[in-house]
N, C-alpha and C. Protein backbone atom coordinates (compact mmCIF):
# COMPACT_ATOMS: atom_id res chain seq x y z
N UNK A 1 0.86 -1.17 0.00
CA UNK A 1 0.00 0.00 0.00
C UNK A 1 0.90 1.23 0.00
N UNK A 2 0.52 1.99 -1.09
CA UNK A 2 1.54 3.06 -1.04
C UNK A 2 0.82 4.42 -0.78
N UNK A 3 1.96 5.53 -1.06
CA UNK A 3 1.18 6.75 -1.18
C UNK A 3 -0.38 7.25 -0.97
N UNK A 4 -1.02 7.18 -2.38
CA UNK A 4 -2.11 7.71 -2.06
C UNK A 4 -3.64 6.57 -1.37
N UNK A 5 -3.10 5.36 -1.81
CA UNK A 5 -3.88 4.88 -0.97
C UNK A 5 -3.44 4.40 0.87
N UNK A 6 -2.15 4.77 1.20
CA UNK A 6 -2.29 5.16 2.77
C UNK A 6 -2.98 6.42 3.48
N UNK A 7 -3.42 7.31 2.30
CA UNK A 7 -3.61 8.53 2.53
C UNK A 7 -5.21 8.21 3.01
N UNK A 8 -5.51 7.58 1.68
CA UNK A 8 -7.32 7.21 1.72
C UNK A 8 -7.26 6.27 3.06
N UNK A 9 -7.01 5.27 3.02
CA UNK A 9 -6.83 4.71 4.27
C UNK A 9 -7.05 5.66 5.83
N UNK A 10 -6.04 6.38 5.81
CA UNK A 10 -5.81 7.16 7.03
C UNK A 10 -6.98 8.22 6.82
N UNK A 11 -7.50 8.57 5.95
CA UNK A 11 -8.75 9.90 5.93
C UNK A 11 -10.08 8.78 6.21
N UNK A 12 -10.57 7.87 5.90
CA UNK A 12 -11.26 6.41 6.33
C UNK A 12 -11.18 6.77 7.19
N UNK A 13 -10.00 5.80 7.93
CA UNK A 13 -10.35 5.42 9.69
C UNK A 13 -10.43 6.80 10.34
N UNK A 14 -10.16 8.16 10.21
CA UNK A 14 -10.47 9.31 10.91
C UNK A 14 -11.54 9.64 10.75
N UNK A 15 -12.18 9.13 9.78
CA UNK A 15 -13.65 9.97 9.50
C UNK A 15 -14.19 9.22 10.36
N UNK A 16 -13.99 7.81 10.17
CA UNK A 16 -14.35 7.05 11.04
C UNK A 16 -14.53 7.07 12.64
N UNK A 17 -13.61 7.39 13.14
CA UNK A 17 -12.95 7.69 14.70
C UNK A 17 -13.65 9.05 15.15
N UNK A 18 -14.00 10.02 14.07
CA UNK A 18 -14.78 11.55 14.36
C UNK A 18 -16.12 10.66 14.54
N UNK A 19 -16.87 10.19 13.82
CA UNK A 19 -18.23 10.13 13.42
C UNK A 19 -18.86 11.23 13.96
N UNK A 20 -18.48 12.45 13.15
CA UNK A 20 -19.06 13.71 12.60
C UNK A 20 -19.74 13.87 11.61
N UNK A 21 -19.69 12.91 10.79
CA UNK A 21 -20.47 13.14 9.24
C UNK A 21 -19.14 13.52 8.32
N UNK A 22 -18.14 13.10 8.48
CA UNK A 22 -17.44 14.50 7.73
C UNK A 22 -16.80 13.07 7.04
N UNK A 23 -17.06 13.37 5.49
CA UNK A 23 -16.53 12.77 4.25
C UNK A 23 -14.93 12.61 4.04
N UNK A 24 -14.43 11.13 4.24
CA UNK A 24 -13.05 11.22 4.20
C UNK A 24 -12.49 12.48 3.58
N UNK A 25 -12.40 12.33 2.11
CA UNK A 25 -12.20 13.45 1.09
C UNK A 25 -12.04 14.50 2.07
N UNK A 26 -13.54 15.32 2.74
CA UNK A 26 -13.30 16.48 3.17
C UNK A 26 -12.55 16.83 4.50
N UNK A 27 -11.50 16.26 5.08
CA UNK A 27 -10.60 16.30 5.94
C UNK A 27 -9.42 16.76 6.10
N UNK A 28 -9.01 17.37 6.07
CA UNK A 28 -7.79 18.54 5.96
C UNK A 28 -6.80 17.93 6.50
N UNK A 29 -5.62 17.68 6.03
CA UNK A 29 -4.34 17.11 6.46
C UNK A 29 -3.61 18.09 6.81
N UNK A 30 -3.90 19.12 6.86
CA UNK A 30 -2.83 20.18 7.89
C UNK A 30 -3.81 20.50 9.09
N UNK A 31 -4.73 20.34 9.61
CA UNK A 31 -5.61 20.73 10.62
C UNK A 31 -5.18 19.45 11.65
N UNK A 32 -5.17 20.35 13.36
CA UNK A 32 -5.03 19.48 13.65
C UNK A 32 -5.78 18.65 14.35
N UNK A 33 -6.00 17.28 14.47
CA UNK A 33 -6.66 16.32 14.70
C UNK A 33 -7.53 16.58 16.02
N UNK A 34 -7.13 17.07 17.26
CA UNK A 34 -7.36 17.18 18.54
C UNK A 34 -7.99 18.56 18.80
N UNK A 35 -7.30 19.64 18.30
CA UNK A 35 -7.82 21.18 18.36
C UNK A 35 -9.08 21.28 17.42
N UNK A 36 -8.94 20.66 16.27
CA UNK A 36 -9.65 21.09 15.33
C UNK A 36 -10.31 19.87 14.86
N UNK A 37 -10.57 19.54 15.13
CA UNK A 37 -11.32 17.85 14.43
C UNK A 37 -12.18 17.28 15.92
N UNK A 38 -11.68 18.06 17.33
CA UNK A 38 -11.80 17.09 18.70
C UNK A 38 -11.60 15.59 19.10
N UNK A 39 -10.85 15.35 18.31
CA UNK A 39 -10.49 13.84 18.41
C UNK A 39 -10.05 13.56 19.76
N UNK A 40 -10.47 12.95 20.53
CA UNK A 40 -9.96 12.53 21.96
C UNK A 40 -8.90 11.82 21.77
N UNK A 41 -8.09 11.23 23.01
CA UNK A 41 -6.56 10.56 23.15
C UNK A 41 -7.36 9.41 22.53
N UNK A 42 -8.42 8.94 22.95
CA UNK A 42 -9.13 7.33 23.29
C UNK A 42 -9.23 6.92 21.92
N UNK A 43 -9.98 8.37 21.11
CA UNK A 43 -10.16 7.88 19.59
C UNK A 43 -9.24 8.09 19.06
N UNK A 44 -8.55 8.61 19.10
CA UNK A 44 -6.86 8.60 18.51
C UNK A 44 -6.24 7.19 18.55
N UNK A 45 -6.30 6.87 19.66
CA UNK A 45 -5.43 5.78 19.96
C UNK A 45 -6.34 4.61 19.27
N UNK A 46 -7.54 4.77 18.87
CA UNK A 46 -8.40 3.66 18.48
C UNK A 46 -8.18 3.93 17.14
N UNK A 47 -8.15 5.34 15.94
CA UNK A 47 -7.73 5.48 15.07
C UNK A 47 -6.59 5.09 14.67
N UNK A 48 -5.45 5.38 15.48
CA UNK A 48 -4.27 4.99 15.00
C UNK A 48 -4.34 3.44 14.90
N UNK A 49 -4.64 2.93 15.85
CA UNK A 49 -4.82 0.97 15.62
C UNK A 49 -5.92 0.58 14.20
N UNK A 50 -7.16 1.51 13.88
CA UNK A 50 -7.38 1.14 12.38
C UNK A 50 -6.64 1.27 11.39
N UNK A 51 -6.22 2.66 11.27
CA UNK A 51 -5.19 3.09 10.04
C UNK A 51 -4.09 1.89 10.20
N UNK A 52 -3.29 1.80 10.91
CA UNK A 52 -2.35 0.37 10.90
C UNK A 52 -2.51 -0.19 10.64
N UNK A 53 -4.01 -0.78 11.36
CA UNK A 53 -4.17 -2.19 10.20
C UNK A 53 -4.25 -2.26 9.27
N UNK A 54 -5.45 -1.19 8.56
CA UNK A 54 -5.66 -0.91 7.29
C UNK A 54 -4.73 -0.75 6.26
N UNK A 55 -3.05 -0.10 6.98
CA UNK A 55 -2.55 -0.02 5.97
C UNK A 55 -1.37 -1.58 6.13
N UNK A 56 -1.31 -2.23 7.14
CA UNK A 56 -0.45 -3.33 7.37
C UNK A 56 0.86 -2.33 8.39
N UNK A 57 0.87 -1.52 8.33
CA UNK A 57 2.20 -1.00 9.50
C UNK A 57 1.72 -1.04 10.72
N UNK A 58 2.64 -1.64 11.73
CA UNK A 58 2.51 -2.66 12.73
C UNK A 58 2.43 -1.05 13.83
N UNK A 59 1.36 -1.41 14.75
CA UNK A 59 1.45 -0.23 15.73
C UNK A 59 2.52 -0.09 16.25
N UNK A 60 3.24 -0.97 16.49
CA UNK A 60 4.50 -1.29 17.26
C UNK A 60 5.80 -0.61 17.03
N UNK A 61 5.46 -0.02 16.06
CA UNK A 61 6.64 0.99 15.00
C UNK A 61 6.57 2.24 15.66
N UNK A 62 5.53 2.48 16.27
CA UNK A 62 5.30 4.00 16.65
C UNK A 62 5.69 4.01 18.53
N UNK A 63 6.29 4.56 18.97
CA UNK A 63 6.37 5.06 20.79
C UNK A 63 5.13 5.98 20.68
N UNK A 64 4.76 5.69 22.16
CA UNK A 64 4.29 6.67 22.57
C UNK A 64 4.19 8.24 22.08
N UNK A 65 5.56 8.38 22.22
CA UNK A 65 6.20 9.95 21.92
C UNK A 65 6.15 10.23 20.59
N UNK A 66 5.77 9.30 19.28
CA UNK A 66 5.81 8.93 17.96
C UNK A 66 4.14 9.69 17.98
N UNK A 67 3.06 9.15 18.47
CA UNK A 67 2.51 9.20 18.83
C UNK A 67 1.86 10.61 19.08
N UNK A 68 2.45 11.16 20.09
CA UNK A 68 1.78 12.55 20.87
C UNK A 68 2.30 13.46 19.49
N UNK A 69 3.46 13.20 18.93
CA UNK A 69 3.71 14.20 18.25
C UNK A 69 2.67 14.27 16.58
N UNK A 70 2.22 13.45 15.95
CA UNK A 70 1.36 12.86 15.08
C UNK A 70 -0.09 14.28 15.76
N UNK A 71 -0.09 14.72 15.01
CA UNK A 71 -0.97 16.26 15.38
C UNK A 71 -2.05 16.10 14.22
N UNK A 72 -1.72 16.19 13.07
CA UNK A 72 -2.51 16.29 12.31
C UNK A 72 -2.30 15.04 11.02
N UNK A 73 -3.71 14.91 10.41
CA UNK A 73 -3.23 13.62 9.64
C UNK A 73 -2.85 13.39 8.41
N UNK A 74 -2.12 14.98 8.05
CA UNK A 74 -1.02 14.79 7.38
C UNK A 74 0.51 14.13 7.90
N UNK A 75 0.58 14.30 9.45
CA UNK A 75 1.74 13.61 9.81
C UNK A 75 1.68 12.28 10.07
N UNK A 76 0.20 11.55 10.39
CA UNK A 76 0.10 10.61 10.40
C UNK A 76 0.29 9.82 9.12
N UNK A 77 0.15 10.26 7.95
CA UNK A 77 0.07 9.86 6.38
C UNK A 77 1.71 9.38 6.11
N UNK A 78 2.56 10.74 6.47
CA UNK A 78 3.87 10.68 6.65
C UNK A 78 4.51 9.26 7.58
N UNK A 79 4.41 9.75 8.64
CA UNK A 79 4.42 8.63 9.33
C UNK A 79 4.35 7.04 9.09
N UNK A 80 3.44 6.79 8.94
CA UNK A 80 3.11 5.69 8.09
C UNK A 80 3.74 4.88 6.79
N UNK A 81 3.76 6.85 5.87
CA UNK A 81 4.57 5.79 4.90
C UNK A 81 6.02 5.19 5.32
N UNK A 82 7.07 6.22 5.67
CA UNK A 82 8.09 6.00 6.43
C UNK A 82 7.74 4.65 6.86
N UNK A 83 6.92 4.20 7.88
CA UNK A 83 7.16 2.81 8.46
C UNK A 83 6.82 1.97 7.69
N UNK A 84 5.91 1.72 6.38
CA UNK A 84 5.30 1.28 5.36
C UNK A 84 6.67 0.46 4.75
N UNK A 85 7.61 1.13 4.44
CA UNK A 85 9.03 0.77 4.06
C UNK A 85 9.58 -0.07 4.90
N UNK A 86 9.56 0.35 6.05
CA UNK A 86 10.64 0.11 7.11
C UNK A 86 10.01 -1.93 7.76
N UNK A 87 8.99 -1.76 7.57
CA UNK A 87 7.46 -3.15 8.14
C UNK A 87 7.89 -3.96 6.40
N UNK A 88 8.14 -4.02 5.84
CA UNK A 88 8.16 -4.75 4.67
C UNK A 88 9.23 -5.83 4.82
């Protein structure tokens, strides 16, 4: 899974994790997830375990501190791919 479909992937499970109504597509990858989206730690941490699976990169790749810093889900996209490589 590359590029743009880790992207779709990761805009999925967030839309998902909001259940706001809000259309993968319309999700802003520079906004950030918690300020601006209200994503709690709980659904975060439940998002981040879909997107992983979804994309096959092992949660296990990420610390904690990997983690807190992942703000918005453009860095999560990043993120991912980086480990996408690294999990192969």
């Amino acid at each position: 899974m590359h590029g743009d479909h880790i992207e779709r992937a990761a805009r999925s499970c967030l839309a998902e994790a909001l259940d706001l109504g809000i259309a993968p597509a319309e999700l802003q990858l520079d906004l950030d997830m918690v300020n601006e989206y209200g994503l709690s730690s709980l659904n975060k941490v439940l998002f981040m375990t879909a997107v992983c699976d979804a994309t096959g990169v092992p949660v296990s790749c990420f610390t904690e501190h990997d983690l807190a810093r992942m703000r918005t889900l453009g860095d999560v996209v990043t993120a991912l791919s980086r480990n996408e490589v690294v999990s192969r």
